[in-house]
N, C-alpha and C. Protein backbone atom coordinates (compact mmCIF):
# COMPACT_ATOMS: atom_id res chain seq x y z
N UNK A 1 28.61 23.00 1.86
CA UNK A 1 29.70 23.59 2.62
C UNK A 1 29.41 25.06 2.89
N UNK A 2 28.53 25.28 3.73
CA UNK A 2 27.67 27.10 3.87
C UNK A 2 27.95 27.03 5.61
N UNK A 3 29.18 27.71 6.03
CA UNK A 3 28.62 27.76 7.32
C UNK A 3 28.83 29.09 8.16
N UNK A 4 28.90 29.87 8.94
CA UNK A 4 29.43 31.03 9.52
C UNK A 4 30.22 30.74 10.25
N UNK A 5 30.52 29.65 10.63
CA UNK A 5 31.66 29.16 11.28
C UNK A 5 32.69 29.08 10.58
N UNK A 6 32.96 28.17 9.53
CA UNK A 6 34.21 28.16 8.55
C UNK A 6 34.06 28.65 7.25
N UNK A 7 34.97 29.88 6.95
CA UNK A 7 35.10 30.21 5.61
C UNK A 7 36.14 30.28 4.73
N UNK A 8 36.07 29.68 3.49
CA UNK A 8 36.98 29.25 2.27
C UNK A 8 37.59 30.51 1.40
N UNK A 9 38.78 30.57 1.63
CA UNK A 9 39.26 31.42 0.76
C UNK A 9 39.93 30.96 0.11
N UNK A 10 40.41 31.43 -1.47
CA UNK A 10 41.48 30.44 -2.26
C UNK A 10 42.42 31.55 -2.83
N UNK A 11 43.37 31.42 -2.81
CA UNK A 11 44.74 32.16 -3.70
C UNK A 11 44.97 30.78 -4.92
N UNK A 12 44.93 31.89 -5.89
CA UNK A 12 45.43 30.90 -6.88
C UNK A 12 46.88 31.69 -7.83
N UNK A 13 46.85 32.81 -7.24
CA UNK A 13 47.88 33.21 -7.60
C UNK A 13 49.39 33.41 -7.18
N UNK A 14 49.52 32.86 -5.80
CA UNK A 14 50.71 32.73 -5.28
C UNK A 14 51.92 31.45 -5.36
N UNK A 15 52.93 31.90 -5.91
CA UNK A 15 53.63 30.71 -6.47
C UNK A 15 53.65 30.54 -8.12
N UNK A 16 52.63 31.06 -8.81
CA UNK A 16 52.12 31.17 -10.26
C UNK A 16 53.30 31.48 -11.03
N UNK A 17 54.32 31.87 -10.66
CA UNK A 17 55.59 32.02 -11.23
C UNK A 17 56.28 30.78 -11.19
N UNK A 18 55.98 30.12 -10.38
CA UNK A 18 57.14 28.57 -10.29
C UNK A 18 57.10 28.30 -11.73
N UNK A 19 57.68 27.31 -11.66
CA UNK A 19 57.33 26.06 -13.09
C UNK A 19 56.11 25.71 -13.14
N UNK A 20 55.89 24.85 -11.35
CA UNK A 20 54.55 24.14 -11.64
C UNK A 20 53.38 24.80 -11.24
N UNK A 21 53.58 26.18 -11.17
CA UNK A 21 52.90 26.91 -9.89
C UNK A 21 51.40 27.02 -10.62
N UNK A 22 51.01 26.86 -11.70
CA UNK A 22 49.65 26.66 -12.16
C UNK A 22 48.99 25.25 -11.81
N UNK A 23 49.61 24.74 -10.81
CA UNK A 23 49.09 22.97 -10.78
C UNK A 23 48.74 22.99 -9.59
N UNK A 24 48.44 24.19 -8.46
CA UNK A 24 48.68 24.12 -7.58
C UNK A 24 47.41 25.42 -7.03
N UNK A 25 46.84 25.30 -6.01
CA UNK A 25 46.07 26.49 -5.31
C UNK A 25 46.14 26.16 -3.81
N UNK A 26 45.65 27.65 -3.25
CA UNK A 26 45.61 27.47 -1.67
C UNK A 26 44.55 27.69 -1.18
N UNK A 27 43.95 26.81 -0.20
CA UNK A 27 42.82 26.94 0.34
C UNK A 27 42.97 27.32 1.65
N UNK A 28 42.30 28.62 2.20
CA UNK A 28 43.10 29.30 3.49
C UNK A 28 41.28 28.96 4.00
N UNK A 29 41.31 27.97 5.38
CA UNK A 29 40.22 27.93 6.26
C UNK A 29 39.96 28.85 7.07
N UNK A 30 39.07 29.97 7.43
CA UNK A 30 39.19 30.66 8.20
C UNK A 30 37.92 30.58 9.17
N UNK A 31 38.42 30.73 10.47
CA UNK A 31 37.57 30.74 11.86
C UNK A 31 37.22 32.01 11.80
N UNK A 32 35.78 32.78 11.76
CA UNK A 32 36.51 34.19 11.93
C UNK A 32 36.19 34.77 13.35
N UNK A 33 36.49 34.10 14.39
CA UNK A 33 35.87 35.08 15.80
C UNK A 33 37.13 35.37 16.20
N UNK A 34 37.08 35.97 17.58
CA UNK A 34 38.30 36.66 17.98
C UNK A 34 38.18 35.63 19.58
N UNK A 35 38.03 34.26 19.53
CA UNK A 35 37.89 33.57 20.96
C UNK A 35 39.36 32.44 20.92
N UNK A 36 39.22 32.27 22.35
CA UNK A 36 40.18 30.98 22.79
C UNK A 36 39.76 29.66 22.08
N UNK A 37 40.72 29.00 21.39
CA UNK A 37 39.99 27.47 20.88
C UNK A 37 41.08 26.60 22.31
N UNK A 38 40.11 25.65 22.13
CA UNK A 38 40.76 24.27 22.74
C UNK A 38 42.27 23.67 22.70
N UNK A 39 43.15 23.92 22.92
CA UNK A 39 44.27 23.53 22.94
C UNK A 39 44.63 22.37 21.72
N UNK A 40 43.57 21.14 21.48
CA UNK A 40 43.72 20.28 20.87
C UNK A 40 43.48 20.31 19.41
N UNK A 41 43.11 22.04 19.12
CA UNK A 41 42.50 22.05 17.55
C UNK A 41 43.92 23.01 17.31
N UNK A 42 44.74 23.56 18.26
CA UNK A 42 45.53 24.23 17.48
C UNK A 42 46.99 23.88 17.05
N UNK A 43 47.54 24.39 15.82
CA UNK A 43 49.09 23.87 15.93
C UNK A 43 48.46 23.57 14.39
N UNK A 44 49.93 23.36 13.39
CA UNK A 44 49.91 23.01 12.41
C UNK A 44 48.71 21.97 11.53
N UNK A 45 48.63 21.31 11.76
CA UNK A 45 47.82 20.04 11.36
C UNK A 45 46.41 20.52 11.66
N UNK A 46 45.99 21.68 12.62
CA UNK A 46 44.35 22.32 12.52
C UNK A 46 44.59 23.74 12.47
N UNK A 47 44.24 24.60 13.37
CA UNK A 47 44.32 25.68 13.00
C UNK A 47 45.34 26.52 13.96
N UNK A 48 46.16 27.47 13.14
CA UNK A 48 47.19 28.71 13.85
C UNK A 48 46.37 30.03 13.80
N UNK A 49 46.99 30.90 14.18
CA UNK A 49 46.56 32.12 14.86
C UNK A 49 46.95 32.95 13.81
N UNK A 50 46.06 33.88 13.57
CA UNK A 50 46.60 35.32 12.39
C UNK A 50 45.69 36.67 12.97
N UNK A 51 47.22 37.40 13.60
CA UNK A 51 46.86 38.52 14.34
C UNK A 51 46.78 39.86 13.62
N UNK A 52 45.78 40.78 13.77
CA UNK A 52 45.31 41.64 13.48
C UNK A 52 46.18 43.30 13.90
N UNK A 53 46.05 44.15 13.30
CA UNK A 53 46.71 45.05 13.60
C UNK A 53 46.09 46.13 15.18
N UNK A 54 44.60 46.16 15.16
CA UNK A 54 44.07 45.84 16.20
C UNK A 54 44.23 44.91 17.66
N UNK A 55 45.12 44.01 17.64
CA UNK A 55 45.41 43.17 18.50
C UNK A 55 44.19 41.88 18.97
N UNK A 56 43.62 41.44 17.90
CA UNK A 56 42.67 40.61 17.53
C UNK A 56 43.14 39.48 17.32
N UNK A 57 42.83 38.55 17.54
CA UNK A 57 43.28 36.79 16.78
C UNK A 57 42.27 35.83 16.93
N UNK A 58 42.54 35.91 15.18
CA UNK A 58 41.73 34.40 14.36
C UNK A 58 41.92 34.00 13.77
N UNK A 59 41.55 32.31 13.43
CA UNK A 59 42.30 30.95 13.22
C UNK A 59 42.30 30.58 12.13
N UNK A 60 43.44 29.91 11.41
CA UNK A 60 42.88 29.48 10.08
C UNK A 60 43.80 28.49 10.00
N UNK A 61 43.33 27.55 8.54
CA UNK A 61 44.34 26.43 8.64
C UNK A 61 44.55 26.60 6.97
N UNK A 62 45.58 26.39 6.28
CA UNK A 62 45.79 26.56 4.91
C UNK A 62 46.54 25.09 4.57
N UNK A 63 45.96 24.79 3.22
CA UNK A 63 46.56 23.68 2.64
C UNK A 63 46.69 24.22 1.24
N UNK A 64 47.80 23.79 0.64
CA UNK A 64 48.16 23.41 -0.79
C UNK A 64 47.43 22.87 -1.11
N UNK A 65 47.15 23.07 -2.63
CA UNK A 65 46.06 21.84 -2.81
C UNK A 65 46.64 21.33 -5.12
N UNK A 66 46.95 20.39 -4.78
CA UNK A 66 47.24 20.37 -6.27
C UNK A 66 46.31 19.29 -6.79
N UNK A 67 46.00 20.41 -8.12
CA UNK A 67 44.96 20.01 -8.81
C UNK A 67 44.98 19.84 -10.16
N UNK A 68 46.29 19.75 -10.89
CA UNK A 68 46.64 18.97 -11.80
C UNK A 68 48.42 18.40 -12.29
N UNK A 69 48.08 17.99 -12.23
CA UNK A 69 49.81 16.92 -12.59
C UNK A 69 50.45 17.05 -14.25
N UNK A 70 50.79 17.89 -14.45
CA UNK A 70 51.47 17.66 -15.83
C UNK A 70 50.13 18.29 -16.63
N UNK A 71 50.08 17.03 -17.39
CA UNK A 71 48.65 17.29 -18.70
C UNK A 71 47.57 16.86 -17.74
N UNK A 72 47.43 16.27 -16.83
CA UNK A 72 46.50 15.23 -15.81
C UNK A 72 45.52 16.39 -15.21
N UNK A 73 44.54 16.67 -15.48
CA UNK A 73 44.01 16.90 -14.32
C UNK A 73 42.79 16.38 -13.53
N UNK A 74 43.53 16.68 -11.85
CA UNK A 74 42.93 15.96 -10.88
C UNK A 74 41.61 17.28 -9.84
N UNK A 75 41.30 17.68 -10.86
CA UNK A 75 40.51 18.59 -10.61
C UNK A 75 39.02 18.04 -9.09
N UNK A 76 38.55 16.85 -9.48
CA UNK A 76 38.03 16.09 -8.97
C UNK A 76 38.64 15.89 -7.57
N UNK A 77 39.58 15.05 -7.50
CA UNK A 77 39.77 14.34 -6.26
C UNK A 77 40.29 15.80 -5.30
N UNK A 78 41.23 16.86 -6.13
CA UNK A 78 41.11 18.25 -5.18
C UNK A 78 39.80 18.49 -4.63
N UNK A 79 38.50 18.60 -4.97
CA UNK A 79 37.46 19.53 -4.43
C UNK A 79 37.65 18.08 -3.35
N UNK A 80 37.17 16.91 -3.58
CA UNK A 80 36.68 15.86 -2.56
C UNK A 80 37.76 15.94 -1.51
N UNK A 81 39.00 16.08 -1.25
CA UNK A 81 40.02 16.53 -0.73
C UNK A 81 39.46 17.79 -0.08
N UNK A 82 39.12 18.63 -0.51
CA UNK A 82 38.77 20.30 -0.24
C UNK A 82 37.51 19.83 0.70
N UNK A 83 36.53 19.29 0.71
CA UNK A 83 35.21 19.15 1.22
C UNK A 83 35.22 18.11 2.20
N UNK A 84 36.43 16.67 2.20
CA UNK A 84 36.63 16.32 3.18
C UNK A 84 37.55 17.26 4.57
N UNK A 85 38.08 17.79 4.08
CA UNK A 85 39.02 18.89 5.21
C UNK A 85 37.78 19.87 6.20
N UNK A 86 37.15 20.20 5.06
CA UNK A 86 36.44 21.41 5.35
C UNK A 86 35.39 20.49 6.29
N UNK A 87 34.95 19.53 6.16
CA UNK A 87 33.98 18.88 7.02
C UNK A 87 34.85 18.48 8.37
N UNK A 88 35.99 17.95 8.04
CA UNK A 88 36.87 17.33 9.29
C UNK A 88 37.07 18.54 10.14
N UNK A 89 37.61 19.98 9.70
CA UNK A 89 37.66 21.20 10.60
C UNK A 89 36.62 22.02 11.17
N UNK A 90 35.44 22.13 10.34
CA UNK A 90 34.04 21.96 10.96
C UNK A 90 33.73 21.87 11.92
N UNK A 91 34.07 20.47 12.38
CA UNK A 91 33.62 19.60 13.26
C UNK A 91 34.04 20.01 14.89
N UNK A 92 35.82 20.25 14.17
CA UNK A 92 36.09 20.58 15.84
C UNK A 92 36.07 22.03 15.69
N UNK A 93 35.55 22.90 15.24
CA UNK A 93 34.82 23.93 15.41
C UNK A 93 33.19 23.85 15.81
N UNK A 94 32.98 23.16 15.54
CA UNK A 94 31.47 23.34 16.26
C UNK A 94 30.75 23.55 17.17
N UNK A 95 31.74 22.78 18.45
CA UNK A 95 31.18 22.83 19.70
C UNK A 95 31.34 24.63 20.50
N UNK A 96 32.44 25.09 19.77
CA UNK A 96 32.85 26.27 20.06
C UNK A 96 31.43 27.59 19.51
N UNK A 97 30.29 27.22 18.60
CA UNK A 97 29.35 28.14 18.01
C UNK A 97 28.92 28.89 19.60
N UNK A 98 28.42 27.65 20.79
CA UNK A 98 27.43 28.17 21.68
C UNK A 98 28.01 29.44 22.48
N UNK A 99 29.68 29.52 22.32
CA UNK A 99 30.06 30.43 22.54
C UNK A 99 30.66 31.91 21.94
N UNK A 100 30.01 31.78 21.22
CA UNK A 100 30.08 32.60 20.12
C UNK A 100 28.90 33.88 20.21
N UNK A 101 29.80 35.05 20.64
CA UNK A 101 28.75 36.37 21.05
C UNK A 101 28.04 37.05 19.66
């Protein structure tokens, strides 16, 4: 999962106050160019817009990701979860590289 196209950031500290908030991390996907995507990659379910104070915008998509249940942990099926996403958003990022200055 190495690409210049998509990069993984994780908060593991937000929410850490809940009850369950140690069972839980965020994986923030980030696009990092400042271009137009395709109409069909954006909106909740792929990626939204996060504007810059500069007047810049680039894309990211964030998921919850819980990675243990009680005493349980599902440490496992999170990353495979984490690495299927990251391959599925990839993808419709890709065609977008050739335009990429």
């Amino acid at each position: 999962m190495q690409s210049r196209l998509l990069h993984i950031f994780f908060d593991i500290e937000t929410g850490a106050d809940y009850p369950d908030g140690d069972e839980w991390f965020i994986a923030d996907f980030l696009f990092p160019y400042d271009m137009k995507i395709p109409d069909e990659i954006k909106g909740p379910d792929y990626f939204i817009t996060i504007t810059t104070a500069d007047n810049k915008n680039f894309w990211h998509h964030r998921e919850m990701i819980r990675y243990k249940y009680g005493k349980t942990k599902k440490l496992t099926e999170a990353l495979e979860f984490l690495e299927t996403k990251y391959k599925e958003l990839h993808s419709m990022v890709e065609p977008l590289e050739k335009d990429i200055k």
